[in-house]
Protein backbone atom coordinates (compact mmCIF):
# COMPACT_ATOMS: atom_id res chain seq x y z
CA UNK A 1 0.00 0.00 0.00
CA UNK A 2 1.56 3.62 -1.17
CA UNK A 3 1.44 5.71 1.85
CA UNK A 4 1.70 9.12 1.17
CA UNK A 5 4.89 11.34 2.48
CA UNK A 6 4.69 14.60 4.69
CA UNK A 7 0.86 14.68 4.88
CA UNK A 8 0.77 16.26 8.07
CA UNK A 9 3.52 18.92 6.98
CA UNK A 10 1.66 19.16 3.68
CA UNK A 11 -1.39 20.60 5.67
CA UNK A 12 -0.03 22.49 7.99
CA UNK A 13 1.35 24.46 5.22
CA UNK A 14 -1.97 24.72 2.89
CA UNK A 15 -3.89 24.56 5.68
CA UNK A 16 -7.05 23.73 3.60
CA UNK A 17 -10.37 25.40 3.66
CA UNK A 18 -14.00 25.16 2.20
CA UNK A 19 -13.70 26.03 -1.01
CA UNK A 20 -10.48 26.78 -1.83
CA UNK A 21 -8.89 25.36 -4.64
CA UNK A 22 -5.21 23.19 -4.58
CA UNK A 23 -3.54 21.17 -7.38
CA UNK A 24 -1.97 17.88 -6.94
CA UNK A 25 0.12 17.37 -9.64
CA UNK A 26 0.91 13.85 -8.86
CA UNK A 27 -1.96 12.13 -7.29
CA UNK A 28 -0.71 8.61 -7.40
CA UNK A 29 -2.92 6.97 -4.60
CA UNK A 30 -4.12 10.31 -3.42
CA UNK A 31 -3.27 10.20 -0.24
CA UNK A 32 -2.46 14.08 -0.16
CA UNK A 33 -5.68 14.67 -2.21
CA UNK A 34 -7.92 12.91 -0.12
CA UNK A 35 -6.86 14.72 3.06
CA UNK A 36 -7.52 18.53 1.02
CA UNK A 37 -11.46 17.02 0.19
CA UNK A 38 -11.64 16.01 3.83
CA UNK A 39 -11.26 19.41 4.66
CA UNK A 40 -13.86 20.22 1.91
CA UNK A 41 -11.01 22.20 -0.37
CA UNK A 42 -11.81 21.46 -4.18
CA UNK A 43 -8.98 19.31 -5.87
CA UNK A 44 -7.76 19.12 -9.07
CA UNK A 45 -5.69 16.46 -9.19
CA UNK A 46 -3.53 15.27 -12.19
CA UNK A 47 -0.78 12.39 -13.10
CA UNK A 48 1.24 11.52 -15.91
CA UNK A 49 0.37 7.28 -14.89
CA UNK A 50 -2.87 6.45 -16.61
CA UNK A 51 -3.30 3.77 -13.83
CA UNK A 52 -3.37 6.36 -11.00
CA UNK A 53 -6.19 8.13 -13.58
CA UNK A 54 -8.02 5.12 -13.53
CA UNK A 55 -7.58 4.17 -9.97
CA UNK A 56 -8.93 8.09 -8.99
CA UNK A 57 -12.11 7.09 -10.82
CA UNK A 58 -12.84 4.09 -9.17
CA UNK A 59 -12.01 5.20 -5.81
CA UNK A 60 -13.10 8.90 -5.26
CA UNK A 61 -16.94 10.08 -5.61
CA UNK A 62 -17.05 13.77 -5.23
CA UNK A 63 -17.93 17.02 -7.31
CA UNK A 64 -15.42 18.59 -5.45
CA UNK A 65 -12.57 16.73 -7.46
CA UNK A 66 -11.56 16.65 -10.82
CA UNK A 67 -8.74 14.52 -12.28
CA UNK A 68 -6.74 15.12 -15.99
CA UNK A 69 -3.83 12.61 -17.54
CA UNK A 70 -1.11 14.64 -18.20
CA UNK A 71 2.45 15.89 -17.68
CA UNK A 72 3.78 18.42 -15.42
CA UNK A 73 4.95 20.32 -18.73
CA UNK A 74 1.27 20.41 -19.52
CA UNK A 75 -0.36 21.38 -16.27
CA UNK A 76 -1.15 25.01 -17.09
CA UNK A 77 -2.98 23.92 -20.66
CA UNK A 78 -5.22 21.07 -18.78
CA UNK A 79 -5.58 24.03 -15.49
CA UNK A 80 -7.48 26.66 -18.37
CA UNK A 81 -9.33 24.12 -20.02
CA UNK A 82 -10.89 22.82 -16.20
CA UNK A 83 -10.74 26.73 -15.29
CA UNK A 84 -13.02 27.41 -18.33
CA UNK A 85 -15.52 24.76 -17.73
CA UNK A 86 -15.41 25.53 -14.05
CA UNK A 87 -15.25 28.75 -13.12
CA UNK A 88 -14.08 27.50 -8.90
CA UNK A 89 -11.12 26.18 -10.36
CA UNK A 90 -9.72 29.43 -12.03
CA UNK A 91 -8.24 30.95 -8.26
CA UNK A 92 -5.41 28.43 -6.86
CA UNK A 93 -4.03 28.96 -3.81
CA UNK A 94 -2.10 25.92 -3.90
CA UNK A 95 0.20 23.62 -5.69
CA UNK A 96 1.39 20.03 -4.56
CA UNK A 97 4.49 18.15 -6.64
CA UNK A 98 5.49 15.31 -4.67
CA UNK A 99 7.91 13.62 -7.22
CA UNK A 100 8.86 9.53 -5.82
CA UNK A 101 7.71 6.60 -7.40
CA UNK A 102 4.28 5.44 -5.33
CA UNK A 103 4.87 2.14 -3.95
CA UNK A 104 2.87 0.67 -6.15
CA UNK A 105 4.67 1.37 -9.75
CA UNK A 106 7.64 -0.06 -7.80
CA UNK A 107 6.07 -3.38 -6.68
CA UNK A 108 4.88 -3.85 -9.95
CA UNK A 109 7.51 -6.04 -11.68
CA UNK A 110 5.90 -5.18 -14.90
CA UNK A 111 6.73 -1.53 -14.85
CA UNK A 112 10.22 -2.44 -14.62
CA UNK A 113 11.05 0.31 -12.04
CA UNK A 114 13.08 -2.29 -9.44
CA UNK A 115 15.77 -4.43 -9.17
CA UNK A 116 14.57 -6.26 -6.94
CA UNK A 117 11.81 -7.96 -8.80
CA UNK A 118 12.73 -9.51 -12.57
CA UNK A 119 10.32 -7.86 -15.38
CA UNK A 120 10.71 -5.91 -18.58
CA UNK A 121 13.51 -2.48 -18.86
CA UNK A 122 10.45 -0.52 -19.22
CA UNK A 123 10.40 1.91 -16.88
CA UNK A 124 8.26 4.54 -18.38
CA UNK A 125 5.81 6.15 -16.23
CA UNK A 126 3.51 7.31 -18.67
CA UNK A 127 2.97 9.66 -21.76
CA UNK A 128 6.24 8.41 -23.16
CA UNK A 129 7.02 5.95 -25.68
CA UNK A 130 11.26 5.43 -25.11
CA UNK A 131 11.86 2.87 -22.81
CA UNK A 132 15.08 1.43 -20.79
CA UNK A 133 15.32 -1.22 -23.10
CA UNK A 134 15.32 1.42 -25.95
CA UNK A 135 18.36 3.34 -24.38
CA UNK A 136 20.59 0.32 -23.65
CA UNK A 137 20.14 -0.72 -27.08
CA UNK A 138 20.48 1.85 -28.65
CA UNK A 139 22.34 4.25 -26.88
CA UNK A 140 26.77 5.05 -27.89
CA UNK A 141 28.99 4.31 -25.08
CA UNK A 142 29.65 8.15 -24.27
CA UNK A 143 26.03 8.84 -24.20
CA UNK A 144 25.59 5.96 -21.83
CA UNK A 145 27.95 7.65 -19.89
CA UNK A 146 27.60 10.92 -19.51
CA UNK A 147 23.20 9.90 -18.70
CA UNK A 148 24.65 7.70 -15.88
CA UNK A 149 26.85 9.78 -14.51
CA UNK A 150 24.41 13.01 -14.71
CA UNK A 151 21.50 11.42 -13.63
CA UNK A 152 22.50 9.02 -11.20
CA UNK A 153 26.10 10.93 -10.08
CA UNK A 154 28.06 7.55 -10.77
CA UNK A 155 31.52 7.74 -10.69
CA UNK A 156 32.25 4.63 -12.41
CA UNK A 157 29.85 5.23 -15.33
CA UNK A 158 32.42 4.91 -17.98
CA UNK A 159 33.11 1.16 -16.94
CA UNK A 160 29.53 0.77 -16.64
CA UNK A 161 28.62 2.11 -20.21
CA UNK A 162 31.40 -0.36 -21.40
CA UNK A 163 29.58 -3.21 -19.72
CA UNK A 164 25.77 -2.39 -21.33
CA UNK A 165 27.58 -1.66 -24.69
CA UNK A 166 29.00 -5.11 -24.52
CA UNK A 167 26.10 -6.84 -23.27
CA UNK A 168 23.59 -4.96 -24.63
CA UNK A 169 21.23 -7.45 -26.44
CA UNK A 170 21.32 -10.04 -23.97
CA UNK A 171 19.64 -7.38 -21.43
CA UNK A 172 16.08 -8.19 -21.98
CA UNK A 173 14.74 -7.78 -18.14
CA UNK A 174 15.83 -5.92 -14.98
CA UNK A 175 17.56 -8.88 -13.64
CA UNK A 176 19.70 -9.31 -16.59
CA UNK A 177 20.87 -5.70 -16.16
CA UNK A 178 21.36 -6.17 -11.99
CA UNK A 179 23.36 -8.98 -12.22
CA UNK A 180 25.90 -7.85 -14.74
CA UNK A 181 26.04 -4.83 -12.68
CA UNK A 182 26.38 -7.21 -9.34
CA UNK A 183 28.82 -9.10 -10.98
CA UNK A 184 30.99 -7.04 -12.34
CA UNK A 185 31.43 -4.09 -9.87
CA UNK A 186 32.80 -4.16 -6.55
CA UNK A 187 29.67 -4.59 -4.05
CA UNK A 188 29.14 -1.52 -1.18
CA UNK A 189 26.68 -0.19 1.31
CA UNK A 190 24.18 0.09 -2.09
CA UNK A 191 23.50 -2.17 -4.53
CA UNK A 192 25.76 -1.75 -7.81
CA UNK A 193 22.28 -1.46 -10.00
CA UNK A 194 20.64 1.41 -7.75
CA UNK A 195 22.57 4.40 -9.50
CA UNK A 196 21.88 3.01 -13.04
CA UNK A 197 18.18 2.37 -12.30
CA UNK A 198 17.97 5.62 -10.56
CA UNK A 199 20.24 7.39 -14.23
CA UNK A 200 18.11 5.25 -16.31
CA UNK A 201 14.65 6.06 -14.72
CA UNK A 202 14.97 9.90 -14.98
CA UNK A 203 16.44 9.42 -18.67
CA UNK A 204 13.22 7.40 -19.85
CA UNK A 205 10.56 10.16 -18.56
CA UNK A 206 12.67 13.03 -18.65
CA UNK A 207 11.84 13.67 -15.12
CA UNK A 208 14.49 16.77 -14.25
CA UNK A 209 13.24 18.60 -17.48
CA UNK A 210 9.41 18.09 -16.69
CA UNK A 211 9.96 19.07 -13.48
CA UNK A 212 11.13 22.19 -14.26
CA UNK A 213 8.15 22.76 -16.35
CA UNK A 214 5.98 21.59 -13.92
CA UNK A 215 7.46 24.81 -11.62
CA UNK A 216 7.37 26.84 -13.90
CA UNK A 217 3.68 26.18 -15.19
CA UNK A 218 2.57 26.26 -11.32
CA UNK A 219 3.61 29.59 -11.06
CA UNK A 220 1.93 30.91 -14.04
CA UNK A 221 -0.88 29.19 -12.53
CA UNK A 222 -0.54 30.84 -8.94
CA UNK A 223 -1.78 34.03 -7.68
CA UNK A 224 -0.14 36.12 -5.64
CA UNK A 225 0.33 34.68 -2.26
CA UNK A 226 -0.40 30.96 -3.61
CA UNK A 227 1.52 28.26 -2.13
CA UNK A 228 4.16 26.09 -3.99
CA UNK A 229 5.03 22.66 -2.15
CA UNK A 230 7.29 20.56 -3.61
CA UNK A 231 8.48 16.85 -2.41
CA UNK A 232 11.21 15.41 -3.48
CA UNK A 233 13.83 12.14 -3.01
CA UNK A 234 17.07 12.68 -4.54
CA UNK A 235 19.54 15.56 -4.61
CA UNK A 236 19.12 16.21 -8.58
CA UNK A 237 15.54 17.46 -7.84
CA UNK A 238 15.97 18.64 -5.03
CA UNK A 239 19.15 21.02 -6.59
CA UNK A 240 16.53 22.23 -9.04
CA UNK A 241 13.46 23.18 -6.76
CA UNK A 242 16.25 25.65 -4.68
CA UNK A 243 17.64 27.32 -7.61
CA UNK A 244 14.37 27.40 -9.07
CA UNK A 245 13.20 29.09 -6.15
CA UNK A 246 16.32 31.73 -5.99
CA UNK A 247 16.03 32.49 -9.79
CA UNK A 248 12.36 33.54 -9.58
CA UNK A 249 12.98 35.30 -6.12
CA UNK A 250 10.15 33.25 -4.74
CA UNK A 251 9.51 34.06 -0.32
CA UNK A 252 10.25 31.14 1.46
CA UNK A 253 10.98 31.48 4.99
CA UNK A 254 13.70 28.09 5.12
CA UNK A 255 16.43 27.72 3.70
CA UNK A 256 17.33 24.40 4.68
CA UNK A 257 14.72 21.59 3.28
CA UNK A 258 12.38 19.71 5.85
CA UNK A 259 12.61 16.60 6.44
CA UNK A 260 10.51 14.01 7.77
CA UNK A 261 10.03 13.55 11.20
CA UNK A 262 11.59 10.26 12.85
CA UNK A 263 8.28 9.06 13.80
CA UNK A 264 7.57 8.98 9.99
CA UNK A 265 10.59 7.63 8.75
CA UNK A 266 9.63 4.79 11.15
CA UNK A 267 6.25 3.92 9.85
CA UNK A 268 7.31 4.53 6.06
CA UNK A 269 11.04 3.99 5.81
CA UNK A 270 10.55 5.11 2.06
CA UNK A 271 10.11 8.65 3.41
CA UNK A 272 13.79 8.40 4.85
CA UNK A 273 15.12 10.43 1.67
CA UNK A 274 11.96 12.94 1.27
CA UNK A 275 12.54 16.44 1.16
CA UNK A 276 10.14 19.38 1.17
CA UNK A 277 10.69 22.74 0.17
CA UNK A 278 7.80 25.52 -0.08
CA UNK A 279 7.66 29.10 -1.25
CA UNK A 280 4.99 31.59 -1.96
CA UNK A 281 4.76 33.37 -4.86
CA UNK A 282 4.99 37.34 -5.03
């Protein structure tokens, strides 16, 4: 079961009302979403997985929430066209990115997301048509490379590139790709696959780039004095939510990122790398 991270920081910060309108731009179970209708705030909720679509409409009966399939990049397009048809929804005041992988597209060995569990190098989250298996086939040595050593900040990704290269076409599944990795590179306190998965991942669904967008579109979105909120697991995104945040001289009374509390981390040891930062735009 995906249980979603920072709720309670999450609404102390939005602090939800009647009537008021927020965004979740990654509903995945809806955990955040279904705390913001509790406290009878309107929700328009959107995600780029067509199964997190589907499972909103079979699990959440109110005309106080609306849900689109898109990407971040197009959240401002799919806000006017709800804003047009429903006039509530044109005043924000806030907007909700939490950007990890819900438990549930990693326990699904068909998305190809883990390591841990053999399926398909898929590993698209949706609205995309390249795939893992795409890359490593397809993909030069250097631009092997340089994608695992930008995106998952692997010092070795030179030897690793050399390894796919040479192996490439007898990587059909994640456990082919794991255990060439396992085998051939000194083990430490993480698995020699989690960098490459992590590289791999963000490559397939362009996830730095969209997020970007997806800031950039909420604040064209946003009001003055609406509230940004943004989750996020890894230092890449989180790198890119500060200097996004600098750059567009957004307030934001912390400098530091909060974390979750150890009570939390506990209960959900997933939320152990979470990170929020929040601003309000001026």
């Amino acid at each position: 079961m995906h249980i979603s991270v920072m709720s309670n920081e999450v609404m102390s910060i939005f602090k939800p009302k009647k009537g008021e309108v927020f965004i979740d731009a990654t509903f995945g179970r809806g955990g955040h979403t279904k705390l913001m209708l509790n406290a009878q705030a309107n929700v328009m909720a959107v995600d780029r997985d067509i199964d997190a679509v589907q499972y909103a409409y079979d699990t959440i009966f109110s005309n106080q929430f609306i849900i689109r399939h898109c990407l971040f990049s197009e959240l401002y397009d799919v806000w006017k066209s709800v804003a047009a048809q429903n006039s509530q929804y044109s005043k924000v005041t806030g907007v909700l990115f939490d950007v990890g992988l819900s438990s549930n597209q990693i326990s699904d060995a068909s998305r190809g997301f883990s390591f841990m569990k053999d399926g398909p190098l898929d590993m698209r989250m949706g609205c995309n048509e390249r795939s893992a298996l795409h890359i490593i086939q397809n993909y030069s040595k250097l631009e092997l490379a340089n994608l695992i050593y930008r995106y998952g900040e692997e010092g070795r990704s030179r030897l690793i590139a050399n390894l796919i290269v040479n192996n490439r076409f007898n990587l059909k599944t994640t456990k082919n790709l794991a255990d060439l990795l396992a085998k051939n590179l000194p083990s430490g306190k993480i698995h020699a696959a989690t960098k490459v998965f992590q590289a791999l991942r963000i490559a397939v669904n362009n996830e730095l780039g969209e997020l970007e967008n997806g800031l950039i579109n909420a604040c064209r979105i946003l009001q003055r004095g609406g509230l940004l909120v943004v989750i996020t697991f890894h230092s890449l995104e989180d790198r890119i939510v500060k200097q996004f945040f600098k750059r567009h001289s957004l307030a934001y009374t912390k400098k530091l990122p909060i974390s979750p509390s150890k009570q939390e981390i506990l209960q959900n040891r997933r939320a152990r790398s979470a990170k929020l930062r929040w601003a309000i735009v001026t």
